[in-house]
C-alpha atoms as a PDB file:
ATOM      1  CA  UNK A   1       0.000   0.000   0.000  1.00  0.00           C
ATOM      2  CA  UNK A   2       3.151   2.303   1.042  1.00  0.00           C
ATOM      3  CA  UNK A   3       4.273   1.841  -2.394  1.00  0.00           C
ATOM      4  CA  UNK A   4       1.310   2.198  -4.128  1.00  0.00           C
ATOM      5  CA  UNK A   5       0.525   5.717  -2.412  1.00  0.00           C
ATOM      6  CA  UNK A   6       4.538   6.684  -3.502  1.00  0.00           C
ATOM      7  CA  UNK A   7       4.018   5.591  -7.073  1.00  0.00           C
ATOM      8  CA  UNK A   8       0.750   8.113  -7.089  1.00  0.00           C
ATOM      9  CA  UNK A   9       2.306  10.817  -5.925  1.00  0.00           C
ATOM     10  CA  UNK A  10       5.150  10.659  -7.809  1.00  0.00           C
ATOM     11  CA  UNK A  11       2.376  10.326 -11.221  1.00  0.00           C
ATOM     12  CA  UNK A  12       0.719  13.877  -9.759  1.00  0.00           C
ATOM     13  CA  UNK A  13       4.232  15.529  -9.521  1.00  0.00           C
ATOM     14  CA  UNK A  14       4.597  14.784 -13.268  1.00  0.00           C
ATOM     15  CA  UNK A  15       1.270  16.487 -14.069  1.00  0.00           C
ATOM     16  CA  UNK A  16       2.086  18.994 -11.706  1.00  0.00           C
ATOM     17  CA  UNK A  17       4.984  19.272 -13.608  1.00  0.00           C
ATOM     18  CA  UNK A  18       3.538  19.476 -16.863  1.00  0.00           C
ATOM     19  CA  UNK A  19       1.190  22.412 -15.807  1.00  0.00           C
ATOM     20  CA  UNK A  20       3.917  24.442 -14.394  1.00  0.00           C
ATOM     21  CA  UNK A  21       5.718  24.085 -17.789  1.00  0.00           C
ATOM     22  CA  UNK A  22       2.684  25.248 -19.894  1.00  0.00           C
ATOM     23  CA  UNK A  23       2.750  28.892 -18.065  1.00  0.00           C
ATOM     24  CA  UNK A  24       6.800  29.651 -17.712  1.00  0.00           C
ATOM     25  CA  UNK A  25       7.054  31.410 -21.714  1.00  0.00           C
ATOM     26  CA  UNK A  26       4.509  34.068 -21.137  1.00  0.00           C
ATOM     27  CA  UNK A  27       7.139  36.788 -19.292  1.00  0.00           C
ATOM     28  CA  UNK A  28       9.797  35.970 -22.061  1.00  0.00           C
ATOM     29  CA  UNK A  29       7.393  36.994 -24.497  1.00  0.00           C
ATOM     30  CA  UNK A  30       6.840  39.744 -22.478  1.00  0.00           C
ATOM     31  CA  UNK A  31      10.232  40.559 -22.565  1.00  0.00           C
ATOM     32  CA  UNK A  32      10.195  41.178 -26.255  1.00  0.00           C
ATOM     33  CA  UNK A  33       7.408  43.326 -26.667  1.00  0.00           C
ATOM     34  CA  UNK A  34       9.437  45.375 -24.383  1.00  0.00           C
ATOM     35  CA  UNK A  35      12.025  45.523 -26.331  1.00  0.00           C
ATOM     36  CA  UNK A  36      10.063  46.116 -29.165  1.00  0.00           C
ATOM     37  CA  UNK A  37       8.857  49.335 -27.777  1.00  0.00           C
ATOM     38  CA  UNK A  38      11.519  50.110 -26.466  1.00  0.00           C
ATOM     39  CA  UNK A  39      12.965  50.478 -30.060  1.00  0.00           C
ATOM     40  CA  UNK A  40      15.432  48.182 -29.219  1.00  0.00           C
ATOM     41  CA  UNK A  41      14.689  45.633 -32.592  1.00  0.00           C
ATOM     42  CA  UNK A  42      17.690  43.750 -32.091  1.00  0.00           C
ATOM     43  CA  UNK A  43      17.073  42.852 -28.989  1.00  0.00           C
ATOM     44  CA  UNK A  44      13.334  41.473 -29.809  1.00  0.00           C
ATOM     45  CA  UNK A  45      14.533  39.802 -32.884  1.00  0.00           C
ATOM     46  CA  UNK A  46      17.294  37.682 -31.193  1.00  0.00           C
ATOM     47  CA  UNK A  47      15.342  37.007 -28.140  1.00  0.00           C
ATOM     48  CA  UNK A  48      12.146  35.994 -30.912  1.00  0.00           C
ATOM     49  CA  UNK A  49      14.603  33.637 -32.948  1.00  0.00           C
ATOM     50  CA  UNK A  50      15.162  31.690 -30.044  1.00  0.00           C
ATOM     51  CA  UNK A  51      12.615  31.494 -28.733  1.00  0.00           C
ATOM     52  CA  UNK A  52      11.404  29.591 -32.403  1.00  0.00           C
ATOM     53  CA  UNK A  53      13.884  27.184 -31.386  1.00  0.00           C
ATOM     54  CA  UNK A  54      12.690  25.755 -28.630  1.00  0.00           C
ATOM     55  CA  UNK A  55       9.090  26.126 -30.173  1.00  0.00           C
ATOM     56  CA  UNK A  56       7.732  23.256 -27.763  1.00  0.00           C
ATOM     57  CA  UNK A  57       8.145  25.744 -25.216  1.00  0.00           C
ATOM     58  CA  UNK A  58       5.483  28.008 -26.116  1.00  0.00           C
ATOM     59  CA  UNK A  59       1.642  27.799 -26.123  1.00  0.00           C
ATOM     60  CA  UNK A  60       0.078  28.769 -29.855  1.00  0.00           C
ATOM     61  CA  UNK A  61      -1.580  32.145 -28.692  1.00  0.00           C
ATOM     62  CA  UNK A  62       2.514  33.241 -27.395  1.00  0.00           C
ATOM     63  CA  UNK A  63       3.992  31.707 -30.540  1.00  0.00           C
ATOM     64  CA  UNK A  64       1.549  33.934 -32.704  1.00  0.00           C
ATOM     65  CA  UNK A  65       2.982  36.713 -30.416  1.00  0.00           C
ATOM     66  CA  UNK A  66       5.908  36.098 -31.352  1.00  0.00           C
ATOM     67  CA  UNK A  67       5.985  35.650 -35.312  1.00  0.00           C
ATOM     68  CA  UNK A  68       3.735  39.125 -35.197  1.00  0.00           C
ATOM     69  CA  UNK A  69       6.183  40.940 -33.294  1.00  0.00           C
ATOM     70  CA  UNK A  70       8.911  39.641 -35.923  1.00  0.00           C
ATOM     71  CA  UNK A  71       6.440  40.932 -38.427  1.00  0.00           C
ATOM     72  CA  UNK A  72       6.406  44.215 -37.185  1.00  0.00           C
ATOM     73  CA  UNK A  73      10.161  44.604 -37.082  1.00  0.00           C
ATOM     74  CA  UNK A  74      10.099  43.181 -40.301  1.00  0.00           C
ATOM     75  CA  UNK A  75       7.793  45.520 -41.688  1.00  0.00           C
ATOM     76  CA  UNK A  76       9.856  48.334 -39.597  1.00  0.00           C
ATOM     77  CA  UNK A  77      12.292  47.588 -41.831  1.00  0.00           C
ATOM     78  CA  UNK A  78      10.914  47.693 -45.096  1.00  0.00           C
ATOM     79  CA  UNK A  79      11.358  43.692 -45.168  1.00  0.00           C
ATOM     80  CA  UNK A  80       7.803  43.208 -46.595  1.00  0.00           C
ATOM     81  CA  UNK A  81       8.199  39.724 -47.859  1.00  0.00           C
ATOM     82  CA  UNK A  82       9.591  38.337 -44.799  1.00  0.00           C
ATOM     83  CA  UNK A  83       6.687  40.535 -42.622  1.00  0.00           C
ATOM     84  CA  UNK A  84       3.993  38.582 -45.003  1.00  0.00           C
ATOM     85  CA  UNK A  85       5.799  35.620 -44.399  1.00  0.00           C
ATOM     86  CA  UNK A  86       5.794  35.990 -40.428  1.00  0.00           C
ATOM     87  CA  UNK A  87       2.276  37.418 -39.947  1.00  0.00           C
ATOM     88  CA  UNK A  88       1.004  34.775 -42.074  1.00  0.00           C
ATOM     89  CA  UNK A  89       2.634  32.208 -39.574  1.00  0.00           C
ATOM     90  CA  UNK A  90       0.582  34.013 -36.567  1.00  0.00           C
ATOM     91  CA  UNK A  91      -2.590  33.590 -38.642  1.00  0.00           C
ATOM     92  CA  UNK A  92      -1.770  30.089 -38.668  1.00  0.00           C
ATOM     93  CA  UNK A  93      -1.837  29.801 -35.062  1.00  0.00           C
ATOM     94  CA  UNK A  94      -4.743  32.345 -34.289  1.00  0.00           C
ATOM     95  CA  UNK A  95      -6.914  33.039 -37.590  1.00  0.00           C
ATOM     96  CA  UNK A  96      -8.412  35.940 -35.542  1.00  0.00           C
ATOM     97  CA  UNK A  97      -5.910  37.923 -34.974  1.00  0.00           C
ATOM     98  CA  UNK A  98      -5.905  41.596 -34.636  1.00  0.00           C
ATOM     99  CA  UNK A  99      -3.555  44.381 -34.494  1.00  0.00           C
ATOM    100  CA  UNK A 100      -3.531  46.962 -31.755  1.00  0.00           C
ATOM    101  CA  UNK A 101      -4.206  50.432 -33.695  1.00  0.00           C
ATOM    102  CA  UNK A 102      -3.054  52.096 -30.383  1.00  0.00           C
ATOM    103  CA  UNK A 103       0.468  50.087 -31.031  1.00  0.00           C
ATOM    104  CA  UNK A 104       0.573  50.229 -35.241  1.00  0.00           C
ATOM    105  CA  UNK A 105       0.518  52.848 -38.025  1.00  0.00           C
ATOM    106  CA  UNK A 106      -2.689  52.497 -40.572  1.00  0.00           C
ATOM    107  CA  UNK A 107       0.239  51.357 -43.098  1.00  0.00           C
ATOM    108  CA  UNK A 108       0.880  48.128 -40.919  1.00  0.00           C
ATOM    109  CA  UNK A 109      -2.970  47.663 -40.077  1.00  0.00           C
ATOM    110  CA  UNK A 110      -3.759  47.845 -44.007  1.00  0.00           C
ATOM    111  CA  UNK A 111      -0.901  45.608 -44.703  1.00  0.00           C
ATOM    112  CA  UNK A 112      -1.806  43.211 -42.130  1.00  0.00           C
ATOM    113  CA  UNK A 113      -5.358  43.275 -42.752  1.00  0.00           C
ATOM    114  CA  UNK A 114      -4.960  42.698 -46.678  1.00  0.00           C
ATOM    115  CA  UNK A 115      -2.750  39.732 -45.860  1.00  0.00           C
ATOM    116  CA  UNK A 116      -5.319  38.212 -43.078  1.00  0.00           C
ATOM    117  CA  UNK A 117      -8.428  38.813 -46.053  1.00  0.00           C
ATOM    118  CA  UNK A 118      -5.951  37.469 -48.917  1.00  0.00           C
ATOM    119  CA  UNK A 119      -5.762  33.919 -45.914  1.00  0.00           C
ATOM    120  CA  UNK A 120      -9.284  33.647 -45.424  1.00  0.00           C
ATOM    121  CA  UNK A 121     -10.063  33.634 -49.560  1.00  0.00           C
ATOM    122  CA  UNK A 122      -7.615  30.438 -50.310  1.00  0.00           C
ATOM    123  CA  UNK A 123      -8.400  27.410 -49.665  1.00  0.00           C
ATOM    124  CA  UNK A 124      -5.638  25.477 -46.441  1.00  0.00           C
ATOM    125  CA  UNK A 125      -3.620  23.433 -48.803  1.00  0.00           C
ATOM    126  CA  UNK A 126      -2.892  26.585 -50.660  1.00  0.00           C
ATOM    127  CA  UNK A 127      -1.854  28.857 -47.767  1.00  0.00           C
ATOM    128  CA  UNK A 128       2.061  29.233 -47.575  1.00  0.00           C
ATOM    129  CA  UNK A 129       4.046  31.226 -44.660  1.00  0.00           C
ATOM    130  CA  UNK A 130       8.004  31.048 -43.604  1.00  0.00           C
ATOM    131  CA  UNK A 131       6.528  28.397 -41.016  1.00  0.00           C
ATOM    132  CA  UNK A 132       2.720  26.960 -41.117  1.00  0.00           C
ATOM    133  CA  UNK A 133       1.462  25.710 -37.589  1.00  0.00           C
ATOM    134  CA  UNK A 134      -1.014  22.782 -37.308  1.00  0.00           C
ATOM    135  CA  UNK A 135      -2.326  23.451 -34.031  1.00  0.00           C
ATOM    136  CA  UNK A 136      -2.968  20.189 -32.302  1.00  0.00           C
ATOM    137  CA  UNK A 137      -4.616  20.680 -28.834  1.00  0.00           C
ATOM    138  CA  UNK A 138      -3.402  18.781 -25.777  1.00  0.00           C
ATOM    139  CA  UNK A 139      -5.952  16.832 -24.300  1.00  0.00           C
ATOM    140  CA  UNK A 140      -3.540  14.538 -21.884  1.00  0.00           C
ATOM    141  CA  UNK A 141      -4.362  16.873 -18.440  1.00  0.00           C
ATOM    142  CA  UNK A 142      -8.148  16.569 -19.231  1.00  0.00           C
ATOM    143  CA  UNK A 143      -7.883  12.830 -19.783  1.00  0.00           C
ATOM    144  CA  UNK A 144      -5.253  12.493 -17.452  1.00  0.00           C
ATOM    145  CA  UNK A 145      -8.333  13.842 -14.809  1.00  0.00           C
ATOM    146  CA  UNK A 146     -10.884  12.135 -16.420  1.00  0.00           C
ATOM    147  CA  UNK A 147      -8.762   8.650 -15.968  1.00  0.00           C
ATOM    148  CA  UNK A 148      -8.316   9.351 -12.237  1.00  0.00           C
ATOM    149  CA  UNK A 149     -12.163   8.836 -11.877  1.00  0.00           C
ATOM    150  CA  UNK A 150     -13.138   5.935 -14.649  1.00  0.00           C
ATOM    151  CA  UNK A 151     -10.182   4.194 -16.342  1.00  0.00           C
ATOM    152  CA  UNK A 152     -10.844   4.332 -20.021  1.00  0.00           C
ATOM    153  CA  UNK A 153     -12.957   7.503 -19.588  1.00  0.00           C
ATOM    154  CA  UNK A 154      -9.568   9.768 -20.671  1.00  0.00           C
ATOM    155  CA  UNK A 155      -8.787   7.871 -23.831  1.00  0.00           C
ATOM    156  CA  UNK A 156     -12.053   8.276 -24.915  1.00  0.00           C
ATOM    157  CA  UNK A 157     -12.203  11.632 -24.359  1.00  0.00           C
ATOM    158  CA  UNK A 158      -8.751  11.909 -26.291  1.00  0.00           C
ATOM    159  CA  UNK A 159     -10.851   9.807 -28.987  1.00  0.00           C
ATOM    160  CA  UNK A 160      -8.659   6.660 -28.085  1.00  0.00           C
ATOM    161  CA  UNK A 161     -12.109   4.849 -28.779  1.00  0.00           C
ATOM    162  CA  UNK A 162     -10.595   1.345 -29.077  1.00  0.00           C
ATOM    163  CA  UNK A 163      -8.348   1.501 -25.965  1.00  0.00           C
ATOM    164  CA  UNK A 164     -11.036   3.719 -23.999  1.00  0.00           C
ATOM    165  CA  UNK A 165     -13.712   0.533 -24.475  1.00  0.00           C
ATOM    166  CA  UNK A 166     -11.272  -2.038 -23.564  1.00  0.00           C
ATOM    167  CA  UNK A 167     -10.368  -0.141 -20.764  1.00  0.00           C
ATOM    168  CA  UNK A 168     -13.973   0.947 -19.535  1.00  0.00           C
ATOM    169  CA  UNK A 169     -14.936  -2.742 -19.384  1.00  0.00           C
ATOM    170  CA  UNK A 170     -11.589  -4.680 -18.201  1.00  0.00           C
ATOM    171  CA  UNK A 171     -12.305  -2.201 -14.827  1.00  0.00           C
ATOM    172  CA  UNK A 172     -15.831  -2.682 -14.808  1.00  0.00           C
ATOM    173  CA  UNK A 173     -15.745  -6.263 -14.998  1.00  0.00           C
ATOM    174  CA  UNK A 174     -12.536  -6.183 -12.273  1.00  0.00           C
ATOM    175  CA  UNK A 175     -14.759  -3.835 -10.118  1.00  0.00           C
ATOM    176  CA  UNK A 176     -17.976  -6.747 -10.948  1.00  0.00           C
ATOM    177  CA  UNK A 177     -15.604  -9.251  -9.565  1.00  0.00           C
ATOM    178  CA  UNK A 178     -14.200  -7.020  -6.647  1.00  0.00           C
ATOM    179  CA  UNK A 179     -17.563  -6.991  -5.275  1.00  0.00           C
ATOM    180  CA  UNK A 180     -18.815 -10.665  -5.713  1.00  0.00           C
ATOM    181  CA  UNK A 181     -15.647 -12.051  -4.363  1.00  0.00           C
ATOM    182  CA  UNK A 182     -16.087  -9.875  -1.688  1.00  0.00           C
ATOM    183  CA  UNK A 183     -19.270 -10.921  -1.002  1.00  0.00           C
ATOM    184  CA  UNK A 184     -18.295 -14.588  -1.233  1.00  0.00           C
ATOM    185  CA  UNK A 185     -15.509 -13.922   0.842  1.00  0.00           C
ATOM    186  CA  UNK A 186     -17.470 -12.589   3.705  1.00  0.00           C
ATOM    187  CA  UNK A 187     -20.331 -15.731   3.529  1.00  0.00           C
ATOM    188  CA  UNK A 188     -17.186 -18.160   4.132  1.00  0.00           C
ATOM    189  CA  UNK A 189     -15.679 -16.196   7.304  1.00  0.00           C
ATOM    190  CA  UNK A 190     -19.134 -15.932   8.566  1.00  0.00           C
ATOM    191  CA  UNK A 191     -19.412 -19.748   7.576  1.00  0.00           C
ATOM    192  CA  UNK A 192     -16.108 -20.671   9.153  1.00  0.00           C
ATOM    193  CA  UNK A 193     -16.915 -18.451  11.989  1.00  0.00           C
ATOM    194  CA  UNK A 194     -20.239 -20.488  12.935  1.00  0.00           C
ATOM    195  CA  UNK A 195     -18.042 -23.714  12.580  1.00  0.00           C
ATOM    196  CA  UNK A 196     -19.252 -26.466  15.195  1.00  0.00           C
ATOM    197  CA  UNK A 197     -17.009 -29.167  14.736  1.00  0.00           C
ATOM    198  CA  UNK A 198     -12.756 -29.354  13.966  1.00  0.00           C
ATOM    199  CA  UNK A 199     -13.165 -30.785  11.282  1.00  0.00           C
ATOM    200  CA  UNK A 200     -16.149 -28.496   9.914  1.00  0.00           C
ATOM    201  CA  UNK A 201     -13.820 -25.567  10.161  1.00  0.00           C
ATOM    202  CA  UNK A 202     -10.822 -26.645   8.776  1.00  0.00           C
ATOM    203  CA  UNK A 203     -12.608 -27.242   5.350  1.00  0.00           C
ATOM    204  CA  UNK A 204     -14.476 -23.693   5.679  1.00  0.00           C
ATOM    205  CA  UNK A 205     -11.680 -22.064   6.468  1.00  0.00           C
ATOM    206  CA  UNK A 206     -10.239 -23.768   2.937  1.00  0.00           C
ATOM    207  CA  UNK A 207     -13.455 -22.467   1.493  1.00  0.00           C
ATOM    208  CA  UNK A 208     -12.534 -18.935   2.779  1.00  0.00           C
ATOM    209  CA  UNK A 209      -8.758 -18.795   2.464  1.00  0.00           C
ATOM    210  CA  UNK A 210      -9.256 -19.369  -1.399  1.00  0.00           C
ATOM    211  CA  UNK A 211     -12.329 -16.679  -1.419  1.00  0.00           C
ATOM    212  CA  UNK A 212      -9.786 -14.011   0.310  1.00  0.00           C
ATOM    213  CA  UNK A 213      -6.781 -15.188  -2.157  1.00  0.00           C
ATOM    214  CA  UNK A 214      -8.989 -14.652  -4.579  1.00  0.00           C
ATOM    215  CA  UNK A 215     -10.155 -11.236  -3.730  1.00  0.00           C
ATOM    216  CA  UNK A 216      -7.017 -10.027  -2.807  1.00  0.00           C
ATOM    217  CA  UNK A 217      -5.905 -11.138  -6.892  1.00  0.00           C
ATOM    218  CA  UNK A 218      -9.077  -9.576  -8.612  1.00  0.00           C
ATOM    219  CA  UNK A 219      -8.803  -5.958  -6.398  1.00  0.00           C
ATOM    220  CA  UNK A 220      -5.020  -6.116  -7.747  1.00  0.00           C
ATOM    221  CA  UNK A 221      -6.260  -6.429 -11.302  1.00  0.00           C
ATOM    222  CA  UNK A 222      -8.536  -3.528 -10.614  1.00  0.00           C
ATOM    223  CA  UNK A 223      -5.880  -1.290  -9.243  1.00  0.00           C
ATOM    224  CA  UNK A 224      -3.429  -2.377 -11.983  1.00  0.00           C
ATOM    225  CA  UNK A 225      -5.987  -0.790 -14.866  1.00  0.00           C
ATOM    226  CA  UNK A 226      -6.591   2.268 -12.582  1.00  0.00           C
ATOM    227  CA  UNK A 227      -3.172   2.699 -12.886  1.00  0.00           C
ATOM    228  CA  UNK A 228      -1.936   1.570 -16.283  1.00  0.00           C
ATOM    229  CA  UNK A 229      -5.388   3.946 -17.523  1.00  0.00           C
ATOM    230  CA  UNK A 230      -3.553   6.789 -15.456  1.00  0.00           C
ATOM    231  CA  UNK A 231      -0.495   6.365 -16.704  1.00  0.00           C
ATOM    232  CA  UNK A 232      -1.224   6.109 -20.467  1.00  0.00           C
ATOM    233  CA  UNK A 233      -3.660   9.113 -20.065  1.00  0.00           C
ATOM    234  CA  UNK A 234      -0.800  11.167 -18.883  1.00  0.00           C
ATOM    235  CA  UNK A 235       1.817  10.282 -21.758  1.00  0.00           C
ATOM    236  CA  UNK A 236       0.274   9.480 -24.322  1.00  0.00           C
ATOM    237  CA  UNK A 237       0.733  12.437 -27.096  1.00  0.00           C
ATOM    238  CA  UNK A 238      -2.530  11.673 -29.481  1.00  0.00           C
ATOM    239  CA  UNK A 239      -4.833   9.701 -29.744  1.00  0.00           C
ATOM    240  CA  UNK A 240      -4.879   6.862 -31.816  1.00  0.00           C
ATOM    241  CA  UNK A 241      -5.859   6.764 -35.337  1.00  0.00           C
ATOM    242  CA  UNK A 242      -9.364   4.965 -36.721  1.00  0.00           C
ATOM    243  CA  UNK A 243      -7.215   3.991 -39.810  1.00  0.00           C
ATOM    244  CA  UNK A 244      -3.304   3.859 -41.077  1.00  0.00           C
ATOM    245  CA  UNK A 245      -3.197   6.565 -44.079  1.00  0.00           C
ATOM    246  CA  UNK A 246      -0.181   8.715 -45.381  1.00  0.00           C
ATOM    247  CA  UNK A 247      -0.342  12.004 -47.079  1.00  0.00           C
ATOM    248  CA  UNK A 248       2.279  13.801 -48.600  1.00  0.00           C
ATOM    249  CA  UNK A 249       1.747  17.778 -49.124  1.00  0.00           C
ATOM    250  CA  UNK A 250       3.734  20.790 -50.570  1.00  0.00           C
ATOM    251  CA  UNK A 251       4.780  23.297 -48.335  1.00  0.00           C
ATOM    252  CA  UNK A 252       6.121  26.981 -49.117  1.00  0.00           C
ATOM    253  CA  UNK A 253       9.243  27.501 -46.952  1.00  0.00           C
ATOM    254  CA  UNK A 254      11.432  30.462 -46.709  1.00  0.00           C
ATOM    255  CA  UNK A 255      13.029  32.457 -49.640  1.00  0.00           C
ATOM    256  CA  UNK A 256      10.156  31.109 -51.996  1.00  0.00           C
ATOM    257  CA  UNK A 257      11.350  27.362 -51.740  1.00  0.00           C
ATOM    258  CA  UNK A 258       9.020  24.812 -51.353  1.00  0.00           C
ATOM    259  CA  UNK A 259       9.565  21.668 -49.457  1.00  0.00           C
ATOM    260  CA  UNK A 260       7.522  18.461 -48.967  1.00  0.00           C
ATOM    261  CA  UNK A 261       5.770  17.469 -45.810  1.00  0.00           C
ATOM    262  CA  UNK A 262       5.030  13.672 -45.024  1.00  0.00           C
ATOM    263  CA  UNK A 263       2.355  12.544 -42.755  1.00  0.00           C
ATOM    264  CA  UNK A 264       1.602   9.080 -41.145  1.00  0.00           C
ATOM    265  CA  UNK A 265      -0.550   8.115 -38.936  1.00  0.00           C
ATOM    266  CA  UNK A 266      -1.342   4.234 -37.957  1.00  0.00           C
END
């Protein structure tokens, strides 16, 4: 039991873990737009560049900060194609995005709204930028929670269907069994308990020894799905998918060079 209640909290300092992570970008990009109005484009630009680099790092509303404030200092600096070519990436990652007319010119509001209305006319496969995002939401906290209450409930709602189902009805047939051995196992100590002979109780207690074994093995089982649910609900990335299919897509990179993207999924 000792161990079992270590193991669990070790599995809630991970997600603790992963929550912390998901909110320690925000005050670098913070940092940028300072130095952005501070006039200091250098500063933004370098800082902005890496932080591109460690792009896992950032959720998709601070990575569209980010490729609009390299737009701007693009634009700053009469760099138009490269400005498209970033502001185009933050529509990627937030289709409604606006520019503060407090913090822009008109010039750089017409320019970025012609771009934005130029997006929304062509069709997805035809939409090019110096990086395109496919913005995949996380669902693992959610089912992580979810999977803390029913096993199989979080890989359903990650649309794990296949797993989720399994799952769902490995614990609720454990949890059936729980209960009736339980019950079983409590007739035979009541049985052995109301023994009258020896001999009488030596073969309940038989009858009740295996009931309790038994128990014992099926609540295991039970807790082993709880956890193995947990665990999978935590880690695993996406769910799976409901057939194996490849596609294989052009994609405009930088300096007008196109590049091919492969996608599988099994």
């Amino acid at each position: 039991m000792q161990r079992l209640t270590a193991f669990l909290l070790v599995l809630f300092c991970m997600m603790g873990s992963t929550l912390r992570a998901q909110g320690q970008a925000a005050p670098q990009v913070d940092s940028m737009w300072q130095s952005y109005r501070d006039l200091n484009y250098t500063a933004a630009t370098d800082s902005a560049r890496l932080a591109l680099a460690q792009v896992n790092a950032y959720a998709p509303d601070e990575l569209a900060q980010i490729h609009t404030l390299l737009g701007l200092i693009a634009y700053a600096n009469n760099q138009l194609t490269d400005a498209r070519g970033q502001f185009l990436s933050a529509l990627s990652l937030n289709p409604e995005l606006e520019l503060d007319p407090l913090l822009v010119s008109p010039k750089i509001l017409e320019f970025f709204d012609a771009i934005k209305a130029e997006r929304a006319r062509l069709p997805a496969d035809a939409q090019s930028g110096e990086i395109r995002y496919v913005v995949v939401e996380d669902l693992r906290i959610e089912a992580t929670l979810r999977s803390m209450l029913v096993p199989g409930w979080g890989q359903l709602h990650k649309g794990d269907r296949r797993k989720g189902w399994v799952l769902l009805g490995t614990w609720g047939t454990a949890l059936g069994g729980t209960t009736l051995t339980f019950v079983q196992r409590q007739q035979a100590k009541t049985a052995y308990e109301d023994a009258n002979t020896v001999e009488e109780a030596q073969e309940r207690y038989d009858t009740y020894n295996r009931w309790y074994r038994t128990h014992r093995a099926v609540l295991l089982g039970m807790a082993s799905v709880w956890v193995y649910s947990y665990v999978d609900a935590l880690i695993s990335e996406r769910p799976a998918s409901p057939a194996a299919s490849f596609s294989l897509t052009p994609v405009a990179g930088r300096d007008a060079l196109m590049q091919a993207q492969l996608q599988v999924r099994f």
